[in-house]
N, C-alpha and C. Protein backbone atom coordinates (compact mmCIF):
# COMPACT_ATOMS: atom_id res chain seq x y z
N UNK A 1 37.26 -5.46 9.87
CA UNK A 1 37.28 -4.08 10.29
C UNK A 1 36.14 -3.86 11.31
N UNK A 2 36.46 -3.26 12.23
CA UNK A 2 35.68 -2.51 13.20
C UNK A 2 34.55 -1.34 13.43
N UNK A 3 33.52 -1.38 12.98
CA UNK A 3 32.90 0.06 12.89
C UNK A 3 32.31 0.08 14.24
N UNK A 4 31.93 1.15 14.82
CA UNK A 4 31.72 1.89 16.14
C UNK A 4 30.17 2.33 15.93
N UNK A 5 28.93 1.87 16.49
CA UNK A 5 27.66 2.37 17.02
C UNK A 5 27.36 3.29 17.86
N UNK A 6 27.34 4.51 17.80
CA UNK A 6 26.58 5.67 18.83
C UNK A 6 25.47 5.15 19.37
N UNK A 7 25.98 5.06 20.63
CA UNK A 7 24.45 4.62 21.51
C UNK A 7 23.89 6.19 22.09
N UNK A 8 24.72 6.86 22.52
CA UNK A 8 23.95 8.12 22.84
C UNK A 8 25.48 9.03 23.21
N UNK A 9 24.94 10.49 23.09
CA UNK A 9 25.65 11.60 23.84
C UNK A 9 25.99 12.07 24.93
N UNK A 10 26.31 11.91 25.77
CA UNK A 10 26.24 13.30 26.89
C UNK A 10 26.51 14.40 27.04
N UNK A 11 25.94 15.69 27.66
CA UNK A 11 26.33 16.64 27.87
C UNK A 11 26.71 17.32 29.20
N UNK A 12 27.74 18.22 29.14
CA UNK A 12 27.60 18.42 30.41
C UNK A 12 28.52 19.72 30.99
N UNK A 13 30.00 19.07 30.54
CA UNK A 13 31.23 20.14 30.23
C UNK A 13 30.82 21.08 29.10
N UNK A 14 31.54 22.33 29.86
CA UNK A 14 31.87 23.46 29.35
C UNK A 14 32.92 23.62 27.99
N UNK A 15 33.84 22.55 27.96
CA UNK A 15 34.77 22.97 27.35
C UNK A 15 35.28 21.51 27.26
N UNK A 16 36.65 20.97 26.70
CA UNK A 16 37.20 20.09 26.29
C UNK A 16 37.43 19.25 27.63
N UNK A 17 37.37 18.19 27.26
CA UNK A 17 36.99 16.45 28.26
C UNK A 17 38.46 15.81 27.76
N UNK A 18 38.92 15.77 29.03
CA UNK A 18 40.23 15.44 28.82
C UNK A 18 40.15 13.99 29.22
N UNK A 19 39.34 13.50 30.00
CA UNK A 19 39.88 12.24 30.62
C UNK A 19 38.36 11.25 31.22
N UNK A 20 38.35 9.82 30.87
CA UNK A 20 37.26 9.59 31.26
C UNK A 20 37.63 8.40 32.27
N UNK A 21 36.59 8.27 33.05
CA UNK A 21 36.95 6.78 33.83
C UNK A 21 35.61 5.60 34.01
N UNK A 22 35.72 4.81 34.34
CA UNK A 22 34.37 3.90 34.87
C UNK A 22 35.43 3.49 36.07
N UNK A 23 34.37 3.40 37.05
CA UNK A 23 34.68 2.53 38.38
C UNK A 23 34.74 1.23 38.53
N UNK A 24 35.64 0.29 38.87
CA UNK A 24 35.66 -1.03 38.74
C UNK A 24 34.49 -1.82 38.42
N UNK A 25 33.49 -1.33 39.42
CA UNK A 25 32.27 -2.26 39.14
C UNK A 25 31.56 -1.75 37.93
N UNK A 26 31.34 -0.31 37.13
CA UNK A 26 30.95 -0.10 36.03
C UNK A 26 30.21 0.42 36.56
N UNK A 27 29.63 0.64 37.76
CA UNK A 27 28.11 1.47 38.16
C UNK A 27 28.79 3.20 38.02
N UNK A 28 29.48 3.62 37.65
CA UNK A 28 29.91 4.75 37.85
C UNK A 28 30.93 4.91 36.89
N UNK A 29 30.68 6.48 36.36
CA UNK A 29 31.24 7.10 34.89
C UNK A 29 31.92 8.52 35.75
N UNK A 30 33.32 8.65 35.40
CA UNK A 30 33.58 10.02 35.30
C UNK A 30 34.15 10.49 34.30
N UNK A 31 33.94 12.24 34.06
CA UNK A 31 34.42 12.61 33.04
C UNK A 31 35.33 13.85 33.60
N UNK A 32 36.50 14.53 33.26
CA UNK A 32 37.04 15.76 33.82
C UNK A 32 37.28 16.66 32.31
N UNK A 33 37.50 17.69 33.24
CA UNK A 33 37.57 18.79 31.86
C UNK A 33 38.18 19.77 32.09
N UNK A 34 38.50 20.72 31.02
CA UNK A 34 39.31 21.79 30.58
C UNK A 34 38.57 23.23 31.81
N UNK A 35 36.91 22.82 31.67
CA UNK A 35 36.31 23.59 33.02
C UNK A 35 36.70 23.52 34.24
N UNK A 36 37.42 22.48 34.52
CA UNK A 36 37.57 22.51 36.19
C UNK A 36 36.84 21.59 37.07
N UNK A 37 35.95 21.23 36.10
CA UNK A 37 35.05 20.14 36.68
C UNK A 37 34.81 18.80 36.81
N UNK A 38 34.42 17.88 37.45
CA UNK A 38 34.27 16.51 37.06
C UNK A 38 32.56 16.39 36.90
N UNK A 39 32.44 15.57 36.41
CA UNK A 39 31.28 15.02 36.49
C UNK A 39 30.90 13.48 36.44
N UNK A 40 30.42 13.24 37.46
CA UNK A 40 30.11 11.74 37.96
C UNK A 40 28.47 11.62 37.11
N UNK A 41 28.58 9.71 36.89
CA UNK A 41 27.40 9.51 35.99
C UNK A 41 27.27 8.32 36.15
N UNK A 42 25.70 7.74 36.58
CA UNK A 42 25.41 6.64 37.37
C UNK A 42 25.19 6.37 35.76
N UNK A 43 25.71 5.05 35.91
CA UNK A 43 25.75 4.25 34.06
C UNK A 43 24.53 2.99 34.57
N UNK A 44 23.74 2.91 35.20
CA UNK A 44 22.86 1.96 35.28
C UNK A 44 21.01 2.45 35.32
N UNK A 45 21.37 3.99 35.15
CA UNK A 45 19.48 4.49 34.48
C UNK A 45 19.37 3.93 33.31
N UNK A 46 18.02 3.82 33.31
CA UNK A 46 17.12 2.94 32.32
C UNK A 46 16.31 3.91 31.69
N UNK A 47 15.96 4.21 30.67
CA UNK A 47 14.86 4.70 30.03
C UNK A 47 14.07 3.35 29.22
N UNK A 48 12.45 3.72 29.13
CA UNK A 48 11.72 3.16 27.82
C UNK A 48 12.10 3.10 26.63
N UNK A 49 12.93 4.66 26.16
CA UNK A 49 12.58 4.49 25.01
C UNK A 49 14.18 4.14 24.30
N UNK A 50 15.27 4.82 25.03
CA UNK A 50 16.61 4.67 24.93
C UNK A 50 17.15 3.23 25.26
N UNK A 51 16.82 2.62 26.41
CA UNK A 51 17.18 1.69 27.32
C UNK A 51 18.42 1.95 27.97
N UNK A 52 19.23 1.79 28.25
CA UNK A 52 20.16 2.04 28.93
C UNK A 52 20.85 3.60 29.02
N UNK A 53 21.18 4.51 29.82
CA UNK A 53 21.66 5.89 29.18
C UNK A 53 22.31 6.31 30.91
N UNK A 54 23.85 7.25 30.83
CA UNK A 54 23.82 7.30 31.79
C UNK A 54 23.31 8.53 32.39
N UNK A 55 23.20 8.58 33.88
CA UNK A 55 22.50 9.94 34.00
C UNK A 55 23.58 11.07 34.93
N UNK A 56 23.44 12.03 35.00
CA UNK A 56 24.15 13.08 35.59
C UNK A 56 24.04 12.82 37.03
N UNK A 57 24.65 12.48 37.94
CA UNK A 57 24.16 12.41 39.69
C UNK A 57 25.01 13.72 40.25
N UNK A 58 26.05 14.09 39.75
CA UNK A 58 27.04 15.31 40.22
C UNK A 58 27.71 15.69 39.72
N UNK A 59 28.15 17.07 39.89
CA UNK A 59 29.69 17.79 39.08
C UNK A 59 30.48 18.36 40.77
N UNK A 60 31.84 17.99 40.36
CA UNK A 60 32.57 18.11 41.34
C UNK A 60 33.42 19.31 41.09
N UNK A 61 33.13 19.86 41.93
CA UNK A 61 34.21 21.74 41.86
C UNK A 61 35.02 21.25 43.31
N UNK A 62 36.56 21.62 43.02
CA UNK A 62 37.56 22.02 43.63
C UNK A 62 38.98 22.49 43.01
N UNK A 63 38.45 22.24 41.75
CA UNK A 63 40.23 22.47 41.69
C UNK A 63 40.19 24.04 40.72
N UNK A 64 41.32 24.61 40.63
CA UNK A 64 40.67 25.94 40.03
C UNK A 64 41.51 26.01 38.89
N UNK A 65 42.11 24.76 38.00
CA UNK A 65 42.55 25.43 36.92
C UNK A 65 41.94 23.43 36.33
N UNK A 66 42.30 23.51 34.87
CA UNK A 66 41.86 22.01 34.42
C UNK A 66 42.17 21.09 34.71
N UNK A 67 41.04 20.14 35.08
CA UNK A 67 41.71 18.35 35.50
C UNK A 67 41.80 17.62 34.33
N UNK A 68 43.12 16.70 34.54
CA UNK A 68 43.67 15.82 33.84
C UNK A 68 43.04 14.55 34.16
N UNK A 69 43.23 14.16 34.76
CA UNK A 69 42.72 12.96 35.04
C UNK A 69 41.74 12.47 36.32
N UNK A 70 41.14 11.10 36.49
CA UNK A 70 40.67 10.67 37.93
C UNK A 70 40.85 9.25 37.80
N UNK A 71 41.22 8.87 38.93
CA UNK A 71 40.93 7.33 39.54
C UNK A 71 40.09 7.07 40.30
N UNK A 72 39.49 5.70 40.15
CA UNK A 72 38.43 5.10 41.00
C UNK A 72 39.40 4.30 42.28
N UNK A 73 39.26 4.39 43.13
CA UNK A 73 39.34 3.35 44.17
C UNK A 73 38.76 1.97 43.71
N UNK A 74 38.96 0.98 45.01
CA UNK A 74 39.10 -0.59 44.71
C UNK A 74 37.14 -0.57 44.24
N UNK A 75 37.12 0.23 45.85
CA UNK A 75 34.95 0.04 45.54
C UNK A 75 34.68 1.56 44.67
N UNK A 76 33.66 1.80 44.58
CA UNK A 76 32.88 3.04 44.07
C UNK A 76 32.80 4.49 44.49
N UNK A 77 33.17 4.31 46.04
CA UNK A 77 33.00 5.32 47.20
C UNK A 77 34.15 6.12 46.73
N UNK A 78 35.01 6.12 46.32
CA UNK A 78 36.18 6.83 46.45
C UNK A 78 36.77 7.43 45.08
N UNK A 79 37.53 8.38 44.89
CA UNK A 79 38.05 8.64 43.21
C UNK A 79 39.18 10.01 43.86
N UNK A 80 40.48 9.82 43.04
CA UNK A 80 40.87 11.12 43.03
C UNK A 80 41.23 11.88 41.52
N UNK A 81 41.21 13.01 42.09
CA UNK A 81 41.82 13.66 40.57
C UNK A 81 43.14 14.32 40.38
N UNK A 82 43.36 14.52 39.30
CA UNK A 82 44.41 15.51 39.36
C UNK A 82 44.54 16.49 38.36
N UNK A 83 45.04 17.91 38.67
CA UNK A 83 44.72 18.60 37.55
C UNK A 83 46.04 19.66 37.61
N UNK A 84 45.26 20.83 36.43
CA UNK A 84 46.93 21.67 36.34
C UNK A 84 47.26 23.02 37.49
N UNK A 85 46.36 22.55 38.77
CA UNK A 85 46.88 23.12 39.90
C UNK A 85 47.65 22.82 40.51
N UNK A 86 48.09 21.92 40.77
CA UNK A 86 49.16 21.04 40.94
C UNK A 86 48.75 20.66 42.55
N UNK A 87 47.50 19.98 42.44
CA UNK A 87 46.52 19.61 43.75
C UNK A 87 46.58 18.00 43.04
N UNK A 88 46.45 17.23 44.04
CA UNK A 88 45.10 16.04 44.16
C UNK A 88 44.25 16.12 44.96
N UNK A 89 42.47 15.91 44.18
CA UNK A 89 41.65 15.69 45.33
C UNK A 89 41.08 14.82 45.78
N UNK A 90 41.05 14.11 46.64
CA UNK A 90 40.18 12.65 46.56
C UNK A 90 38.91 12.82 47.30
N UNK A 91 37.83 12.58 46.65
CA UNK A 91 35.94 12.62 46.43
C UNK A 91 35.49 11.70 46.83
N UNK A 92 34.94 12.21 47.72
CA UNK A 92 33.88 10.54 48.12
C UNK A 92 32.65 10.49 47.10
N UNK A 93 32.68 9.26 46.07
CA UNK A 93 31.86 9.79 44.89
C UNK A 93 30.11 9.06 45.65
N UNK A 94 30.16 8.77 46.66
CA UNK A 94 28.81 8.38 46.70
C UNK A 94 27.95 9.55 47.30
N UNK A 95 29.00 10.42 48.14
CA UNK A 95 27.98 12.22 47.95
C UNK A 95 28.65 13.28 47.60
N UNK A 96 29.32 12.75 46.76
CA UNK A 96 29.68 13.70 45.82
C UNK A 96 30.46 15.10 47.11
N UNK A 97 31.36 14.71 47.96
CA UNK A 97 31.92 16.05 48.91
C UNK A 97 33.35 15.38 48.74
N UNK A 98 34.13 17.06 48.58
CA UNK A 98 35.37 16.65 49.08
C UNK A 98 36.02 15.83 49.92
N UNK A 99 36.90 14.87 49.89
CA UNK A 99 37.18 14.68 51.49
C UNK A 99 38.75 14.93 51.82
N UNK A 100 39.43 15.56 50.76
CA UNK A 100 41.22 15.77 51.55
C UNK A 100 42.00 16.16 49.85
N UNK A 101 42.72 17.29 50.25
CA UNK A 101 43.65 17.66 49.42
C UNK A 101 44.83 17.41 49.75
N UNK A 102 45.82 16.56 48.70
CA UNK A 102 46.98 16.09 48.72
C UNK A 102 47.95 17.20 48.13
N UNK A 103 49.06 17.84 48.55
CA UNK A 103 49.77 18.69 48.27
C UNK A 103 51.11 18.05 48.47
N UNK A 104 52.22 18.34 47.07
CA UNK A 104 53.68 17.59 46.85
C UNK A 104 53.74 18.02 46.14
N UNK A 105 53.57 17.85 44.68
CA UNK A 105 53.36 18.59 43.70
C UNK A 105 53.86 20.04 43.42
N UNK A 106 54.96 20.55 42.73
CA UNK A 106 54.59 22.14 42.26
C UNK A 106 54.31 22.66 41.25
N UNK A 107 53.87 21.40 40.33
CA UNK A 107 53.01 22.26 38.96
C UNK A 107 52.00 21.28 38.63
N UNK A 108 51.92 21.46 37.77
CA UNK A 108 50.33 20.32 37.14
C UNK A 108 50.53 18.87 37.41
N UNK A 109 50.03 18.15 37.58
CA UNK A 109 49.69 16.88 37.85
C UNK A 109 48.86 16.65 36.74
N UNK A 110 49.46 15.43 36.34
CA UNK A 110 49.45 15.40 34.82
C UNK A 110 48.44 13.61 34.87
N UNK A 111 48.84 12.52 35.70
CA UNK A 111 48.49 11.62 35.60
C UNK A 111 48.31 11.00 37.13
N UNK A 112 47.70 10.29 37.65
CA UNK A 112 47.47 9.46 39.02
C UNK A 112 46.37 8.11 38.98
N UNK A 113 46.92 7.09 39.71
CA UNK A 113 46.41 5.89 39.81
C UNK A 113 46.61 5.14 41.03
N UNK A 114 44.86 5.05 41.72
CA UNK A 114 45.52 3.98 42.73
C UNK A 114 46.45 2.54 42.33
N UNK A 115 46.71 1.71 43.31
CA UNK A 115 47.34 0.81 43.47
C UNK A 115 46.28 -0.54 43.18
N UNK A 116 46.47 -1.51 42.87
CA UNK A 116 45.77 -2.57 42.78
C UNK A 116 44.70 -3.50 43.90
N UNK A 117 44.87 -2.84 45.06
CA UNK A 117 44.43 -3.49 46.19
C UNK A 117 44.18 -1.80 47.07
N UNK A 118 44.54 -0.79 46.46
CA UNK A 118 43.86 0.80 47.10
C UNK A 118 44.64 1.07 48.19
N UNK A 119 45.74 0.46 48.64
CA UNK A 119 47.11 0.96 49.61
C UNK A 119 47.36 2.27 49.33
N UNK A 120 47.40 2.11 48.05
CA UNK A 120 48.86 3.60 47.62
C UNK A 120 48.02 4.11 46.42
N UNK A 121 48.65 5.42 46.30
CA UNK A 121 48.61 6.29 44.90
C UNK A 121 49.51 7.06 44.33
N UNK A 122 50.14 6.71 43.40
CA UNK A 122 50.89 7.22 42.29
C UNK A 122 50.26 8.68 41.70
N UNK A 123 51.44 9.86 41.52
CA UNK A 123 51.07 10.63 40.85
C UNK A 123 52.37 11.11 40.17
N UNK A 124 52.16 11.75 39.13
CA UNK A 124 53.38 12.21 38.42
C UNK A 124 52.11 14.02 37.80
N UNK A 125 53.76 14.60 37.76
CA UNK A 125 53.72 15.96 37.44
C UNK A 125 54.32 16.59 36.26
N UNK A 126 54.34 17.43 36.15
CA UNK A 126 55.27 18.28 34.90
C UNK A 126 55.96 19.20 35.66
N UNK A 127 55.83 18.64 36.90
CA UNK A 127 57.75 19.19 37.93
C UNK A 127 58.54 18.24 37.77
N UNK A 128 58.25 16.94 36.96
CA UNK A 128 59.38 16.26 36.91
C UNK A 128 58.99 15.23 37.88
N UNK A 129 58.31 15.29 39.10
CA UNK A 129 58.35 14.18 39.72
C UNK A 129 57.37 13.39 40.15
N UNK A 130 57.67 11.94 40.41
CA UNK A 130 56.54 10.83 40.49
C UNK A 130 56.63 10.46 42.16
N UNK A 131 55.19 10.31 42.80
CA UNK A 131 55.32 10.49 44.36
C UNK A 131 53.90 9.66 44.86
N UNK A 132 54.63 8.52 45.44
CA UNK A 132 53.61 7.67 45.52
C UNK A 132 53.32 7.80 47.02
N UNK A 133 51.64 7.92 47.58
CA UNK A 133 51.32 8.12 48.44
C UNK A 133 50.70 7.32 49.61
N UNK A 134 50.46 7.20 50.63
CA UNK A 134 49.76 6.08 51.61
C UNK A 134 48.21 6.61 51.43
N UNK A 135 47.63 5.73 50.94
CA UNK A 135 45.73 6.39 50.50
C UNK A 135 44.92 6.18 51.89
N UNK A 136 45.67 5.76 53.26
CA UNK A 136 44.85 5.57 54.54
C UNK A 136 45.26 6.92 54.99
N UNK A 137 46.57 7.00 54.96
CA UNK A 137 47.30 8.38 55.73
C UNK A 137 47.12 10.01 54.67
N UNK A 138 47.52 9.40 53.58
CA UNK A 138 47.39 10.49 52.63
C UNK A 138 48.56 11.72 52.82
N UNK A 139 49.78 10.81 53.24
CA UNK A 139 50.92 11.22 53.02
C UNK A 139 52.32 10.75 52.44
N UNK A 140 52.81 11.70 51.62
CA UNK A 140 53.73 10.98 50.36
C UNK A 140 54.92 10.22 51.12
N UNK A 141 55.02 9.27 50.46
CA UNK A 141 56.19 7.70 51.37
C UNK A 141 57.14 7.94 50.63
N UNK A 142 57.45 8.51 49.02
CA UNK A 142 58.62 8.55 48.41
C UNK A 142 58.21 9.18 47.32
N UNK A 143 59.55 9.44 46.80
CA UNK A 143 59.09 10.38 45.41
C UNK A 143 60.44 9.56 44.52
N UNK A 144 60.43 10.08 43.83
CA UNK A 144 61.43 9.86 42.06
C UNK A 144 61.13 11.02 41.13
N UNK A 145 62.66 11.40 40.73
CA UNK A 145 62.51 12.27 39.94
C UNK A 145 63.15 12.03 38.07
N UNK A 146 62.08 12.25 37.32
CA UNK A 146 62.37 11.88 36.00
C UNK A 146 63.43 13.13 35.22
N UNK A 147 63.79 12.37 33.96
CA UNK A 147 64.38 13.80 33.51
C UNK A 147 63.24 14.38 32.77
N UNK A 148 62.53 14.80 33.20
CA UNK A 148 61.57 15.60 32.28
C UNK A 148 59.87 15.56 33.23
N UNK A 149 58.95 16.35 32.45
CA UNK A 149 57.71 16.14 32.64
C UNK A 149 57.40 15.05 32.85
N UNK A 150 55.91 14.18 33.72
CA UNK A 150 55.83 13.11 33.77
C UNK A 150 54.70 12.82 32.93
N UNK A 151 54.15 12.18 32.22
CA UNK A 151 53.10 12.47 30.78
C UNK A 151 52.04 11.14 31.27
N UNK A 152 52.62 9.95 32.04
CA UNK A 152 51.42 8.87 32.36
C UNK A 152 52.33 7.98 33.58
N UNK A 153 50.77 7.46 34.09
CA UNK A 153 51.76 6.69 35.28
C UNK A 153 51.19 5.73 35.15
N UNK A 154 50.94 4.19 35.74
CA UNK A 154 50.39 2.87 35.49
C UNK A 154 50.79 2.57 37.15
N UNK A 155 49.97 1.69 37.30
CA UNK A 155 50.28 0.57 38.66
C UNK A 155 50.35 -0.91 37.95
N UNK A 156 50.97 -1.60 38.75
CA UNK A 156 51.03 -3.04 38.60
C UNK A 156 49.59 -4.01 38.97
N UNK A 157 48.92 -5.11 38.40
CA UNK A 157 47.61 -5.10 38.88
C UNK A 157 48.18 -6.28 39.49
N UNK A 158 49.80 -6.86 40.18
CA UNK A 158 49.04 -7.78 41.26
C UNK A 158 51.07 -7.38 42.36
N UNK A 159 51.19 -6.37 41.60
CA UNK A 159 52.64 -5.87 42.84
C UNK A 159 52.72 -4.58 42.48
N UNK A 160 53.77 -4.00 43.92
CA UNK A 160 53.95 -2.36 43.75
C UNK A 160 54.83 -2.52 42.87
N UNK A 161 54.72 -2.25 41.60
CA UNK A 161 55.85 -1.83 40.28
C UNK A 161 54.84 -0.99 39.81
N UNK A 162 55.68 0.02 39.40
CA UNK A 162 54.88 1.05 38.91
C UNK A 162 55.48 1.80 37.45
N UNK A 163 54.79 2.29 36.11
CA UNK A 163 55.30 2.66 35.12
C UNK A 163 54.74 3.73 35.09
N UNK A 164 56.35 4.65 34.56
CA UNK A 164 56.04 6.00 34.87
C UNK A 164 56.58 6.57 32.88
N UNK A 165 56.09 7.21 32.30
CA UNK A 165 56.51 7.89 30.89
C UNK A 165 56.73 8.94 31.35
N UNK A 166 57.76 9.71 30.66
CA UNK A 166 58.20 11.44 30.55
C UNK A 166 58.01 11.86 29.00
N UNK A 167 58.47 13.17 29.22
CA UNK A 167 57.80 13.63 28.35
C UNK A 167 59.90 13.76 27.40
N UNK A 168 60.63 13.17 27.82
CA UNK A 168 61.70 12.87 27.17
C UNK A 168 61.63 11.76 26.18
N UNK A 169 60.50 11.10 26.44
CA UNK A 169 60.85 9.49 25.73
C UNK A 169 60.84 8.14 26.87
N UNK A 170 61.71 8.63 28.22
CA UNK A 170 61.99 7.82 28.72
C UNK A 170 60.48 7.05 29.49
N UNK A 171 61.13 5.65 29.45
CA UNK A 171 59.94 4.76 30.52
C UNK A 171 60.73 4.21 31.65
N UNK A 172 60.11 4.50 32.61
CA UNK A 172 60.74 4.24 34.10
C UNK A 172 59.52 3.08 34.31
N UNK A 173 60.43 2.32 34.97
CA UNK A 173 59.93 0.93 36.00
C UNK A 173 60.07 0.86 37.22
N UNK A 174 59.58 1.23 38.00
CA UNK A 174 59.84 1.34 39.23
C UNK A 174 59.13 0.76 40.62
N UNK A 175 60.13 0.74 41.81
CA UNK A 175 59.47 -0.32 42.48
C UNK A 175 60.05 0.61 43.78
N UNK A 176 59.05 0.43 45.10
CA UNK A 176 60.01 0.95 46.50
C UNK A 176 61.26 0.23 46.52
N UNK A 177 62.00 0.96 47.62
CA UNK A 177 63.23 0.43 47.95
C UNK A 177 62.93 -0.61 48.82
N UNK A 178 63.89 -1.59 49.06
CA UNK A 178 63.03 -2.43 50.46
C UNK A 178 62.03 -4.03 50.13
N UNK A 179 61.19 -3.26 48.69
CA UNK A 179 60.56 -4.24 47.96
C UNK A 179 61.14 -5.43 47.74
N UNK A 180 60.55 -6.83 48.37
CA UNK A 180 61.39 -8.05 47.96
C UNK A 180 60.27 -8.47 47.04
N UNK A 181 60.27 -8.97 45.85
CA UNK A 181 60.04 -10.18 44.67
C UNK A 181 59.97 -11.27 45.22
């Protein structure tokens, strides 16, 4: 059996923490919330007496109703979110500023993930549809529509196949058109 050690707390959100991430390399923590906010957290401060603890570097305001989720890009510099405005925003997390709102979407955006190599980004909604995007251009290349809400999305970690859940039950596998194997 497994028991679990509290190394420490954070504080920070207002209200319920829906979603957490680390950035590939681990130097970087995000958290989103029921506030509206993200908050980025350099996971490599040191204290004497704690030793390791992470620290607060920013809270990110743009979206005006709760974020669901965020992704890290391939490096550190980059993250988007998505929340129940039915926005994505993608953050340059090394100063913490907006840099571009993605609009497709007409209700909450429920789940999003870059691509394995940071080409593309997947997002799914609770309009039903999943709409994968060009992350240089930051304009949607195709969409798919589920029967239902879209509840999680996945990327493939070494091809564009992508797994999409609804909120029917169903699991979609999906790949562009065009795509050769």
């Amino acid at each position: 059996i497994c028991v679990f050690r509290k190394l420490f707390s954070l504080e920070g959100h207002r209200s319920d923490v829906h979603s957490c991430s680390y950035s590939r390399s681990g130097r970087r923590f995000a958290t989103v919330s029921q506030d509206t906010t993200i908050k980025l957290w350099n996971t490599l401060f040191k204290t004497p007496k704690y030793g390791q603890k992470y620290e607060l570097v920013a809270t990110l305001s743009g979206h005006t109703k709760p974020v669901n989720t965020l992704s890290f890009y391939v490096d550190d510099g980059r993250a988007i979110s998505a929340a129940d405005d039915s926005f994505l925003i993608e953050w340059n997390t090394r100063n913490a500023r907006k840099m571009m709102v993605l609009k497709k979407h007409t209700a909450a955006v429920t789940d999003v993930a870059f691509t394995f190599d940071g080409q593309h980004i997947v997002s799914g909604s609770t309009d039903s549809s999943v709409v994968l995007w060009d992350s240089k251009t930051r304009m949607p290349l195709c969409s798919f529509a589920c029967l239902s809400r879209v509840c999680a999305v996945a990327t493939s970690p070494k091809q564009p196949i992508y797994a999409v859940g609804d909120g029917s039950g169903a699991l979609y596998i999906l790949v562009p058109i065009g795509f050769k194997f």
